[in-house]
C-alpha atoms as a PDB file:
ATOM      1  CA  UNK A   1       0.000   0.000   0.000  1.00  0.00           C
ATOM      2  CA  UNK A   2       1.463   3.217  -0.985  1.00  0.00           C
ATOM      3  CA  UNK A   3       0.577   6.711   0.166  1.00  0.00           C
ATOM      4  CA  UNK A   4      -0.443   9.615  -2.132  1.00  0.00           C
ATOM      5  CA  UNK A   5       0.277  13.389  -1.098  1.00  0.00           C
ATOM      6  CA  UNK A   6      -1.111  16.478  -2.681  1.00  0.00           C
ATOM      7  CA  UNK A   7       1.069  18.625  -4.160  1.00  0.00           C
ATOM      8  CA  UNK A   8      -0.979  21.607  -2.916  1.00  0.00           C
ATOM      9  CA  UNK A   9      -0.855  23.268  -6.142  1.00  0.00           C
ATOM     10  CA  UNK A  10      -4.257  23.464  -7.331  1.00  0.00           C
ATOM     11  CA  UNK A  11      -5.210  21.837 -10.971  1.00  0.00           C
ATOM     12  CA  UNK A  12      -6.774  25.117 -12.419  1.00  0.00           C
ATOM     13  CA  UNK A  13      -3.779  27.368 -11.399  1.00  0.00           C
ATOM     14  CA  UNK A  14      -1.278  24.947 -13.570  1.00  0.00           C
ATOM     15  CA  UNK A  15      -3.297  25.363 -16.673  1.00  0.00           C
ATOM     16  CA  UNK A  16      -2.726  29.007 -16.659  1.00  0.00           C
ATOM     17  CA  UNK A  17      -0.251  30.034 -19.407  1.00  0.00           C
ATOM     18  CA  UNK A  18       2.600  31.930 -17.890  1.00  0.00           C
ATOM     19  CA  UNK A  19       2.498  34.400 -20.499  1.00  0.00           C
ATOM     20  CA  UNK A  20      -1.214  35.315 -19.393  1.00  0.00           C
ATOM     21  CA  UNK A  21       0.421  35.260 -15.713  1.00  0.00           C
ATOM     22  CA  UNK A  22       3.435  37.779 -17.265  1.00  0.00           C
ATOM     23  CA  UNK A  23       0.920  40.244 -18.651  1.00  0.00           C
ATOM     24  CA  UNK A  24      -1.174  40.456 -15.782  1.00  0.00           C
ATOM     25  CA  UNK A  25       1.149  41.125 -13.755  1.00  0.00           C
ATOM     26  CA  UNK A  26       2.995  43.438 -16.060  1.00  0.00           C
ATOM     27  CA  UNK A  27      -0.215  45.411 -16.699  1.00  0.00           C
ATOM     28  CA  UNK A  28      -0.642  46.034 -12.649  1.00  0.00           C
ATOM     29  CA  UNK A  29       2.572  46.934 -11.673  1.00  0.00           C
ATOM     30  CA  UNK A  30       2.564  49.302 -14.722  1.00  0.00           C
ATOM     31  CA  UNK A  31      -0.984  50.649 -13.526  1.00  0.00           C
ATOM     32  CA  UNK A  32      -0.142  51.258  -9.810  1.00  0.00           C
ATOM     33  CA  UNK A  33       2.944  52.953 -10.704  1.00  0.00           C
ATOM     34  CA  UNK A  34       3.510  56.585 -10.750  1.00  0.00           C
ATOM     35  CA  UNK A  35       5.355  57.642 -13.395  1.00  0.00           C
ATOM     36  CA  UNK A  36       5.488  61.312 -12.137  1.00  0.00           C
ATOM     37  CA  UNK A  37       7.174  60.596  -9.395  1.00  0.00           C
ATOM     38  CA  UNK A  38      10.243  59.450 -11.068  1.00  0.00           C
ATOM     39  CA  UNK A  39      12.068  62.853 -12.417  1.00  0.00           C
ATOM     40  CA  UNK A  40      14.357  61.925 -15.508  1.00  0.00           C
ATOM     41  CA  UNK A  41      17.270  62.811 -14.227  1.00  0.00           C
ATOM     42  CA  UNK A  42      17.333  60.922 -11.118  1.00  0.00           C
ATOM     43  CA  UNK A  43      15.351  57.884 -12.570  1.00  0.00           C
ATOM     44  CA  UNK A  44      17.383  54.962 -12.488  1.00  0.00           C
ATOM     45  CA  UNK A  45      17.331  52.771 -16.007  1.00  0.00           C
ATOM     46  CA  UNK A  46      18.591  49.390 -18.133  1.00  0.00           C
ATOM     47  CA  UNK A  47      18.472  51.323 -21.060  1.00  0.00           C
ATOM     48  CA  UNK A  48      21.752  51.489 -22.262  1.00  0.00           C
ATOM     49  CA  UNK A  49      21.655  54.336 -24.948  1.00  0.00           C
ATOM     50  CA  UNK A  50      20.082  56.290 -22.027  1.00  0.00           C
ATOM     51  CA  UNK A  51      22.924  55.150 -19.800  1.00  0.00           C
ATOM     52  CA  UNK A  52      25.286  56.111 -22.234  1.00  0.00           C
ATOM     53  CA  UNK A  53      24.184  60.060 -22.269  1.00  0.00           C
ATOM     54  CA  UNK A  54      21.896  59.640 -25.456  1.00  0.00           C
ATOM     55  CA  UNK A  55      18.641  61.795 -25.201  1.00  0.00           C
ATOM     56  CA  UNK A  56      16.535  59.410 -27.472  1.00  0.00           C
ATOM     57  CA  UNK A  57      16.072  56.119 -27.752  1.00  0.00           C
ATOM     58  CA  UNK A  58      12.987  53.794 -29.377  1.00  0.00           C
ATOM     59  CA  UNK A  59      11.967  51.698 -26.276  1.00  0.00           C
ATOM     60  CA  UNK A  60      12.144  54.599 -23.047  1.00  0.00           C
ATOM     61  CA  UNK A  61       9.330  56.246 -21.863  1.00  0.00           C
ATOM     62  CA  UNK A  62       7.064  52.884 -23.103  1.00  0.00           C
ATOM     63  CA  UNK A  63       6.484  51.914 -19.731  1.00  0.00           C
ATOM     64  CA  UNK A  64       5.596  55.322 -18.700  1.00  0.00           C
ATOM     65  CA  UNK A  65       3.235  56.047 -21.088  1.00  0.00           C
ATOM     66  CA  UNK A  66       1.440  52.713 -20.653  1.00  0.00           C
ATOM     67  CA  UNK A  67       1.368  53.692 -16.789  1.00  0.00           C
ATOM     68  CA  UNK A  68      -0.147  57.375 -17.824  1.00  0.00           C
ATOM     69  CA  UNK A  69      -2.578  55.517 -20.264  1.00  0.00           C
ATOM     70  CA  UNK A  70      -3.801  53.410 -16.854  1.00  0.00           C
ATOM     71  CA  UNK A  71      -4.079  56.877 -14.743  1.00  0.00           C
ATOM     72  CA  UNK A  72      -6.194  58.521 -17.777  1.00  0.00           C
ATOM     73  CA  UNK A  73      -3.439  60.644 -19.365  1.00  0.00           C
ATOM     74  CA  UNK A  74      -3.675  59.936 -22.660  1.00  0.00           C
ATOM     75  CA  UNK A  75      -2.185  63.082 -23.935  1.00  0.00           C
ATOM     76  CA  UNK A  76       0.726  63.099 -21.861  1.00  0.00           C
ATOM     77  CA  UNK A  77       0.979  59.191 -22.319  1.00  0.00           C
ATOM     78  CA  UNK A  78       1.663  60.184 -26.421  1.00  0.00           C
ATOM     79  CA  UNK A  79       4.228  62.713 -25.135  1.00  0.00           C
ATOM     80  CA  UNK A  80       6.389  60.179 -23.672  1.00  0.00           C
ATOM     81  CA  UNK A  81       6.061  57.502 -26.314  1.00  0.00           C
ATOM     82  CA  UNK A  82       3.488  57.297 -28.893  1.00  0.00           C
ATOM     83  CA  UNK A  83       3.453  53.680 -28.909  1.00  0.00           C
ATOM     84  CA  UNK A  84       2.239  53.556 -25.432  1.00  0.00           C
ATOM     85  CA  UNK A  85      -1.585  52.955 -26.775  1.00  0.00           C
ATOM     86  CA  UNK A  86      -1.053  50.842 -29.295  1.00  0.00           C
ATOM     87  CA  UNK A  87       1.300  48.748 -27.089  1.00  0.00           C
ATOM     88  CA  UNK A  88      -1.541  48.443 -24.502  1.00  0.00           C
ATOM     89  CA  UNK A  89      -4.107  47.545 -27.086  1.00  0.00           C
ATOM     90  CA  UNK A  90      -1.802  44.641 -28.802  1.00  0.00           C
ATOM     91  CA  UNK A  91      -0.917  43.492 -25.491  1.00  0.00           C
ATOM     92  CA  UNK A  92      -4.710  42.959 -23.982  1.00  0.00           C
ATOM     93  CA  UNK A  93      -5.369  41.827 -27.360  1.00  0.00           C
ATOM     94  CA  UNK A  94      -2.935  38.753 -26.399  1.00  0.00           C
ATOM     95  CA  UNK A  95      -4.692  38.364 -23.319  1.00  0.00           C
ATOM     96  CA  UNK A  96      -7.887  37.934 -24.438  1.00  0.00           C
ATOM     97  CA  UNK A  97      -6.392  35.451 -27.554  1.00  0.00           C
ATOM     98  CA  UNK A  98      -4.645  33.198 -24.059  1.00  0.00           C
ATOM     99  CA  UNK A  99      -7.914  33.185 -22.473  1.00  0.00           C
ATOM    100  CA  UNK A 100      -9.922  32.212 -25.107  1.00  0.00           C
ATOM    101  CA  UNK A 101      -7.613  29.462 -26.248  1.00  0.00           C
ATOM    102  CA  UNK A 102      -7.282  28.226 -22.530  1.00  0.00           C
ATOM    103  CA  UNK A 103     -10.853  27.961 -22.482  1.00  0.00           C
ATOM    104  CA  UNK A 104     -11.589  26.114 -25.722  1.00  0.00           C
ATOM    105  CA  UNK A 105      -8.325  23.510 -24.607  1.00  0.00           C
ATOM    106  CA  UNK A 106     -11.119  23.132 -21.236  1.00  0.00           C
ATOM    107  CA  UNK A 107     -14.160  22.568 -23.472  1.00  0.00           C
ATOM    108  CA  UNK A 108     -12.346  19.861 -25.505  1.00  0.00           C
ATOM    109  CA  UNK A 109     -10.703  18.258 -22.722  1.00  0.00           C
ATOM    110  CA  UNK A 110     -14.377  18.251 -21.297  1.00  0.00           C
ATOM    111  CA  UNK A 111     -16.025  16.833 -24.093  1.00  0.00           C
ATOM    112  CA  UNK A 112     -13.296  13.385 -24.781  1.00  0.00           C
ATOM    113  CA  UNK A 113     -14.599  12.670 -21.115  1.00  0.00           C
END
């Protein structure tokens, strides 16, 4: 006779994709962040071309203006990149496109038993 443990991880949370878990959590650390209070000149960054003294580069400000899109900036979202809206609609796009194929994978596995 053997013995059988639960793992403790429930069934549901392992058929989550984890790049649905990525952009949720992405999208709410981006939304309760406040983009004003981080000055440019004493905001710490990976970006190397801004590291390097550079004054432009294609990917900074993204995050900010996805944060400002969250807060209801819009205008000063496009100030600090202009890809910050369509970046936010591709992105819940995605999300919606894991959901949806995480729940037809349910259906189907529901309807072979």
């Amino acid at each position: 006779m053997t013995l059988k443990f639960k793992t403790g991880k429930p069934k549901w949370l392992m058929r989550i994709p984890l790049e649905l878990i990525f952009w949720i959590a992405a999208f709410m650390f981006l939304a309760m962040a406040k983009p004003a209070a981080h000055p440019e000149d004493i905001h710490f960054t990976f970006c190397p071309l801004a590291n390097l003294g550079l004054g432009w580069c294609p990917g900074c400000g993204l995050g900010r203006a996805i944060t400002l899109i969250f807060h209801g900036s819009i205008r000063e979202s496009f100030h600090f990149h202009w890809l910050g809206i369509p970046a936010v609609l591709i992105i819940s796009l995605r999300m919606v496109t894991l959901l949806r194929y995480e729940r037809i994978k349910i259906l189907n596995n529901r309807k072979e038993k």
